[in-house]
N, C-alpha and C. Protein backbone atom coordinates (compact mmCIF):
# COMPACT_ATOMS: atom_id res chain seq x y z
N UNK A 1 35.76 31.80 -68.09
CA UNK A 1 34.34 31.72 -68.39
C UNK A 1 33.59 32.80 -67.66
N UNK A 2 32.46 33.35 -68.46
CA UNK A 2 31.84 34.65 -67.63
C UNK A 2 31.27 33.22 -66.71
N UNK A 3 30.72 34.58 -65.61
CA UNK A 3 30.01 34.35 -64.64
C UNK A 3 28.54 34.73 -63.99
N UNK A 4 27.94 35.45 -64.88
CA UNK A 4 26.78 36.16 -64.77
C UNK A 4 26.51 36.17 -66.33
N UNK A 5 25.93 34.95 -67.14
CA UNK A 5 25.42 35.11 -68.16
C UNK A 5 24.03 35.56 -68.19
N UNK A 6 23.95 36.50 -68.97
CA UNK A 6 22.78 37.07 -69.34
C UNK A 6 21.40 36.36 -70.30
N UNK A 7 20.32 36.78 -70.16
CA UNK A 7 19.54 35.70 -70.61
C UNK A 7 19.74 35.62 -72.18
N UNK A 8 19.80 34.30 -72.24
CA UNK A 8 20.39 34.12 -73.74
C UNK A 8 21.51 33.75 -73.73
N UNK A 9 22.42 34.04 -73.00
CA UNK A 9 23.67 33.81 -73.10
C UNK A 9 24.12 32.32 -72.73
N UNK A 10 24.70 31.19 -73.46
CA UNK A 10 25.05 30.34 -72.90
C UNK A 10 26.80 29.99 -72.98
N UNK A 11 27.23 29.45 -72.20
CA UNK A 11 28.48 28.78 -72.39
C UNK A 11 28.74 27.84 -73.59
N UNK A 12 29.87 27.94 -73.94
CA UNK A 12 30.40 27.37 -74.98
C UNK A 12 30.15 25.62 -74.69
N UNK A 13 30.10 25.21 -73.81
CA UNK A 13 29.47 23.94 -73.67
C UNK A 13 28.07 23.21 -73.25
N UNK A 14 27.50 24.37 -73.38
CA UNK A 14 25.51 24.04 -73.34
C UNK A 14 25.06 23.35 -74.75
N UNK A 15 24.49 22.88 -74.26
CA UNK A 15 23.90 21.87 -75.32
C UNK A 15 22.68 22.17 -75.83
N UNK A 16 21.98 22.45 -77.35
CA UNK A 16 21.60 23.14 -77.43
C UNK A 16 20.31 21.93 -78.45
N UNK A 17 19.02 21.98 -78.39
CA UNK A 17 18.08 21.82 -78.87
C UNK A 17 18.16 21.52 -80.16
N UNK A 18 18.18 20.60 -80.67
CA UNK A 18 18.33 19.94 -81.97
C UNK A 18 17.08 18.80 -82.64
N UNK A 19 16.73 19.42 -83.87
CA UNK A 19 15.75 18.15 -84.46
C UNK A 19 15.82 17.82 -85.64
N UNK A 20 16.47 16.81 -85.87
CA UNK A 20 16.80 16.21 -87.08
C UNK A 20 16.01 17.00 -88.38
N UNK A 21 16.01 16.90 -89.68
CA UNK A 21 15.31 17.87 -90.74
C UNK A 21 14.41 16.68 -91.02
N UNK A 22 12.91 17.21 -91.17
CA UNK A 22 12.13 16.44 -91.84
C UNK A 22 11.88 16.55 -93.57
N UNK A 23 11.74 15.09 -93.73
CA UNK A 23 11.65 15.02 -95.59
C UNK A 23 13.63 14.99 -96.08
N UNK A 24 13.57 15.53 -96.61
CA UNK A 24 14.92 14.71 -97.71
C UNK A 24 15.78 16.10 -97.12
N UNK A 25 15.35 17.39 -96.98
CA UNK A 25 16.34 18.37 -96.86
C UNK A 25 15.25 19.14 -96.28
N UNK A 26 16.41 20.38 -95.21
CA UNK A 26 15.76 21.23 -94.66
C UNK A 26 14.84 21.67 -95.71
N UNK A 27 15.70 22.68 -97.16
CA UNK A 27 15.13 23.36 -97.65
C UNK A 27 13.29 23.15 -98.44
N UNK A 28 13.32 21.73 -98.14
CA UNK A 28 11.55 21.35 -98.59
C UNK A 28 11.06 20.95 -97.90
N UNK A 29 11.26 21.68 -96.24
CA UNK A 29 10.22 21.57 -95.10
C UNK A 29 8.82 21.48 -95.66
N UNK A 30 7.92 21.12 -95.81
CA UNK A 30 6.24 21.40 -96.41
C UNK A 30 5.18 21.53 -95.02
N UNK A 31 4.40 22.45 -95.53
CA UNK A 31 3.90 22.90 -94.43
C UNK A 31 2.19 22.96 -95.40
N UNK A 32 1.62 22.24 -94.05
CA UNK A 32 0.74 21.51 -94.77
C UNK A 32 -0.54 22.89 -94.24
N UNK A 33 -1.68 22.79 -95.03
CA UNK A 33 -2.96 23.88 -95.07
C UNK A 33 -3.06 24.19 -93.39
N UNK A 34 -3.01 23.33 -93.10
CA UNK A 34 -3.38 23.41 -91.00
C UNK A 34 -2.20 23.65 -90.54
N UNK A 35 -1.05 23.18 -91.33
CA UNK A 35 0.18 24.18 -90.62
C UNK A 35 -0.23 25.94 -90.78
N UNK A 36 -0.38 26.16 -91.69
CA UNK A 36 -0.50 27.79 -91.79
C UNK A 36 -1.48 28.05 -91.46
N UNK A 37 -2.76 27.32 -91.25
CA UNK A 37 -3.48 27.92 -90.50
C UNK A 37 -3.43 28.27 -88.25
N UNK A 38 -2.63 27.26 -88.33
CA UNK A 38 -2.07 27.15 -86.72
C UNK A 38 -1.09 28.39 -87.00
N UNK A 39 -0.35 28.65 -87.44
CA UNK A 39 0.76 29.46 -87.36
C UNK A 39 -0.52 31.15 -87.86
N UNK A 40 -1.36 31.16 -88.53
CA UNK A 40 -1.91 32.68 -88.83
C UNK A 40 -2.44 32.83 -87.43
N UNK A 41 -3.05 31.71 -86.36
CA UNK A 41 -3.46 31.90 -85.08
C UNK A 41 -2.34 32.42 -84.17
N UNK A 42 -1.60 31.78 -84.05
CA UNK A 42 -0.05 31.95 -83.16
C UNK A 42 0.61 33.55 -83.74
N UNK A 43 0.41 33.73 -85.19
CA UNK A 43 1.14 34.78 -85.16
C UNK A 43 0.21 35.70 -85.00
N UNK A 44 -1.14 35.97 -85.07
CA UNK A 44 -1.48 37.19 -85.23
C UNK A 44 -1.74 37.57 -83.35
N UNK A 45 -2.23 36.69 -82.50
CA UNK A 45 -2.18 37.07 -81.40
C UNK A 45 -0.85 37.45 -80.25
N UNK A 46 0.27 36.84 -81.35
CA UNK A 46 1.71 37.60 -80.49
C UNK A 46 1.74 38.74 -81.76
N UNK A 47 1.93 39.02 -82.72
CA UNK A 47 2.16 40.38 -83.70
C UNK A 47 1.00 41.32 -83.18
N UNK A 48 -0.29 41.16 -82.33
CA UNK A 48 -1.17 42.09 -81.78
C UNK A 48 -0.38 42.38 -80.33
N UNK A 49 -0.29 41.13 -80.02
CA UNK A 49 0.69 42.37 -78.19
C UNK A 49 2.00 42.83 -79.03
N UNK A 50 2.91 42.84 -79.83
CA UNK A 50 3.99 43.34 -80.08
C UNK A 50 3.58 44.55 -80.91
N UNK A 51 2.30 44.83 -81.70
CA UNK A 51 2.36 45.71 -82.40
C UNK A 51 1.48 46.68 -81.96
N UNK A 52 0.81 46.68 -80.91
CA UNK A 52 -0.45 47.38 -80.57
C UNK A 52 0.24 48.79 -79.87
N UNK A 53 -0.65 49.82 -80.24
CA UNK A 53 -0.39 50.78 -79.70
C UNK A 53 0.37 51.55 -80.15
N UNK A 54 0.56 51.37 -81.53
CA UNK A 54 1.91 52.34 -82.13
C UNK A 54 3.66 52.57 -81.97
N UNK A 55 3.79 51.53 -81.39
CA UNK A 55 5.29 51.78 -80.61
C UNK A 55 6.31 51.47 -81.86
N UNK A 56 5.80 50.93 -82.61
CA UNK A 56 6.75 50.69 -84.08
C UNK A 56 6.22 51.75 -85.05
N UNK A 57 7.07 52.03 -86.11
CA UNK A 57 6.64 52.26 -87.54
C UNK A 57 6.83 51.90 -88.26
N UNK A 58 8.38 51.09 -88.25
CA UNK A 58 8.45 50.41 -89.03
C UNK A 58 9.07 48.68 -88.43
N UNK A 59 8.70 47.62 -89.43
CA UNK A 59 9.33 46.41 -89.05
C UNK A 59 9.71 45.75 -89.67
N UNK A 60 10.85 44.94 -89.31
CA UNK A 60 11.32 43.92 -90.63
C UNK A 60 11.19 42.39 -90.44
N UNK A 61 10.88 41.54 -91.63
CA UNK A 61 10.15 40.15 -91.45
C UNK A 61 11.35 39.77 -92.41
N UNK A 62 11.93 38.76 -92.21
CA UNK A 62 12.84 38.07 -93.16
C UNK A 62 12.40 36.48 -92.90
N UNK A 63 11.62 35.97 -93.81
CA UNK A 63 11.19 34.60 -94.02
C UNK A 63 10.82 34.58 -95.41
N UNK A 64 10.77 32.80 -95.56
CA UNK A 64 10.02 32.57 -96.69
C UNK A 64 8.94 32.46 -97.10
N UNK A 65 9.23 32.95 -98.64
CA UNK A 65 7.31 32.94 -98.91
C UNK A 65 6.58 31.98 -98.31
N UNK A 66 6.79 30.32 -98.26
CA UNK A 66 5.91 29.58 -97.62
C UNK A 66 5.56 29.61 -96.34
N UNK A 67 6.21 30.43 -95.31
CA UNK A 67 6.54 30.75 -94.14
C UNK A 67 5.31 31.42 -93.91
N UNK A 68 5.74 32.81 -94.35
CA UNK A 68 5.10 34.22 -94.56
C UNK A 68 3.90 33.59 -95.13
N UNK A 69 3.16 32.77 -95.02
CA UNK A 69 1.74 32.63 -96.07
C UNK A 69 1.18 32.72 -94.53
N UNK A 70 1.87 31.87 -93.77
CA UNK A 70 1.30 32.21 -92.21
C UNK A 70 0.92 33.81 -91.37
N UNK A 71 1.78 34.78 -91.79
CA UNK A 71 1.15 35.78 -91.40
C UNK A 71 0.05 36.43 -91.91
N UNK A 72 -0.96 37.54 -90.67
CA UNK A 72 -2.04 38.44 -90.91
C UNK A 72 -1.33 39.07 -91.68
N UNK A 73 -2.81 40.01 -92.49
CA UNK A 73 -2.62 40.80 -92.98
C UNK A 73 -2.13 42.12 -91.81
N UNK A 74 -0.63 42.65 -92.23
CA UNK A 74 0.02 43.34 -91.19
C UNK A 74 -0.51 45.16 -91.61
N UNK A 75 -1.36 45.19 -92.48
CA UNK A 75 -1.43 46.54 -92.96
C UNK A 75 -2.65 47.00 -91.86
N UNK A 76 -3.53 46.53 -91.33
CA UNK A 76 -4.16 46.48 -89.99
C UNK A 76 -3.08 46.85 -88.60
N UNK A 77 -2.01 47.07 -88.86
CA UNK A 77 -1.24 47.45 -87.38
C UNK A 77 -0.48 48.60 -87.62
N UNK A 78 -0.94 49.48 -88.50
CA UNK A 78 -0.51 51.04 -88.91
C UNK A 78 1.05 50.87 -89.39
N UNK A 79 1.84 49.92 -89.15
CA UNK A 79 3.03 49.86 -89.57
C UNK A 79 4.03 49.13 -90.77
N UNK A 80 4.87 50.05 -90.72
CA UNK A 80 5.52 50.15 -92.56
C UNK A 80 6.22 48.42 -91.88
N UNK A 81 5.91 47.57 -93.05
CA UNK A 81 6.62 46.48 -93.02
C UNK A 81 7.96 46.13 -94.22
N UNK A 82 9.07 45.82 -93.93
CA UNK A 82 10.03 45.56 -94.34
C UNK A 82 10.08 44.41 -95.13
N UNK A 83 9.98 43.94 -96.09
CA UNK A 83 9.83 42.28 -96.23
C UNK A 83 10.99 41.70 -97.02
N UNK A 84 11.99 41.38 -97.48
CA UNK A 84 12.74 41.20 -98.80
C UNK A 84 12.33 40.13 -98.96
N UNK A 85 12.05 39.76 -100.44
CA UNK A 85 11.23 38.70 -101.14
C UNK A 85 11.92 37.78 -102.15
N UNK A 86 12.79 37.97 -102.53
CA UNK A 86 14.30 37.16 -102.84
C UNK A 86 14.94 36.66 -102.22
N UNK A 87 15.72 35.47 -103.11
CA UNK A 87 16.94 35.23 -102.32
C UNK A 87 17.04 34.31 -100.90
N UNK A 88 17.75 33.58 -100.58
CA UNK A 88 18.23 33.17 -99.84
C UNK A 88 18.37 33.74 -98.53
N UNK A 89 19.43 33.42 -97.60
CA UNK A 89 19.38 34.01 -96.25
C UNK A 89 20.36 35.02 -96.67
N UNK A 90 21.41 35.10 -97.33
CA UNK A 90 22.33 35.71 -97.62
C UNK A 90 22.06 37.11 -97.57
N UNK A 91 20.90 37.11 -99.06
CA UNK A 91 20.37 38.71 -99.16
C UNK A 91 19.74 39.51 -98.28
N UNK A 92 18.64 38.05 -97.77
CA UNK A 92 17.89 38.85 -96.92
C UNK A 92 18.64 39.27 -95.30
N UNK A 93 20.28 38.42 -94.89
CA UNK A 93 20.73 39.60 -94.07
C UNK A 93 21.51 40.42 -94.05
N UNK A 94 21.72 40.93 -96.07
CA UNK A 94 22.31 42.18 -96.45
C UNK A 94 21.34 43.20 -96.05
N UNK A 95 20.06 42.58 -96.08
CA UNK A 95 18.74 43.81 -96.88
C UNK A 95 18.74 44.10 -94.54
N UNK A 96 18.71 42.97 -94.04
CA UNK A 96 18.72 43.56 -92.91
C UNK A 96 19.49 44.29 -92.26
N UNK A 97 20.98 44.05 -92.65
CA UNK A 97 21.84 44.75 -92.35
C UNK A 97 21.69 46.74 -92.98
N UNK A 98 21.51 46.87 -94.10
CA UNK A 98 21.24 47.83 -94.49
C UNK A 98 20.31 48.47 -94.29
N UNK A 99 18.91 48.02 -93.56
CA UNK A 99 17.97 48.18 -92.73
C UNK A 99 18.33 49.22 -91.27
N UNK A 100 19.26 48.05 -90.79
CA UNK A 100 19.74 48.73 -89.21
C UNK A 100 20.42 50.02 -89.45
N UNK A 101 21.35 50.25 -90.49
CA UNK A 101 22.19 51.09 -90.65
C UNK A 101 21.17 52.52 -91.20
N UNK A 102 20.14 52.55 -91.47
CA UNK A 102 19.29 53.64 -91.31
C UNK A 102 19.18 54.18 -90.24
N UNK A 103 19.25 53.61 -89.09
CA UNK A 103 18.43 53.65 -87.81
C UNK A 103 19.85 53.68 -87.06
């Protein structure tokens, strides 16, 4: 077993944060008008310290449309946004994978 895990890093026997799925299946989480409005608050004041100042040009967002209804408008932070809008998780971590491999 390492011995100096790094942050993030846990042992194969840490126990890890779990919450049952609400409603019948993950996939029809519902996220109600005040959910996305709590989440456009939460995200736009962490996407302003992460995006301020130019240090990106470009970024990539892989969520779902109902997700993504929660973010600002990102065209206010000078930077090219990545989005894939199809598909499952599958595509969207082909489209990321093929993303990195630019870079």
């Amino acid at each position: 077993m390492p011995k100096n895990l790094g942050h993030g890093d846990f042992e194969g026997t840490a126990l890890l944060a779990y919450e049952p799925p609400k409603g019948d299946r993950w996939m029809t989480h519902p996220l109600s008008g005040d959910d996305v409005k709590a989440g456009k608050i939460k995200n736009e004041s962490f996407l302003k310290r992460k995006l301020r100042g130019n240090k990106y040009q470009e970024v990539f967002l892989a969520m779902g449309k109902r997700y993504a209804e929660a973010l600002l408008d990102l065209s206010k932070f000078n930077v090219n946004v990545i989005f894939p809008t199809c598909g499952g998780s599958g595509p969207k971590e082909k489209a990321l994978k093929e993303w990195l491999r630019k870079y």
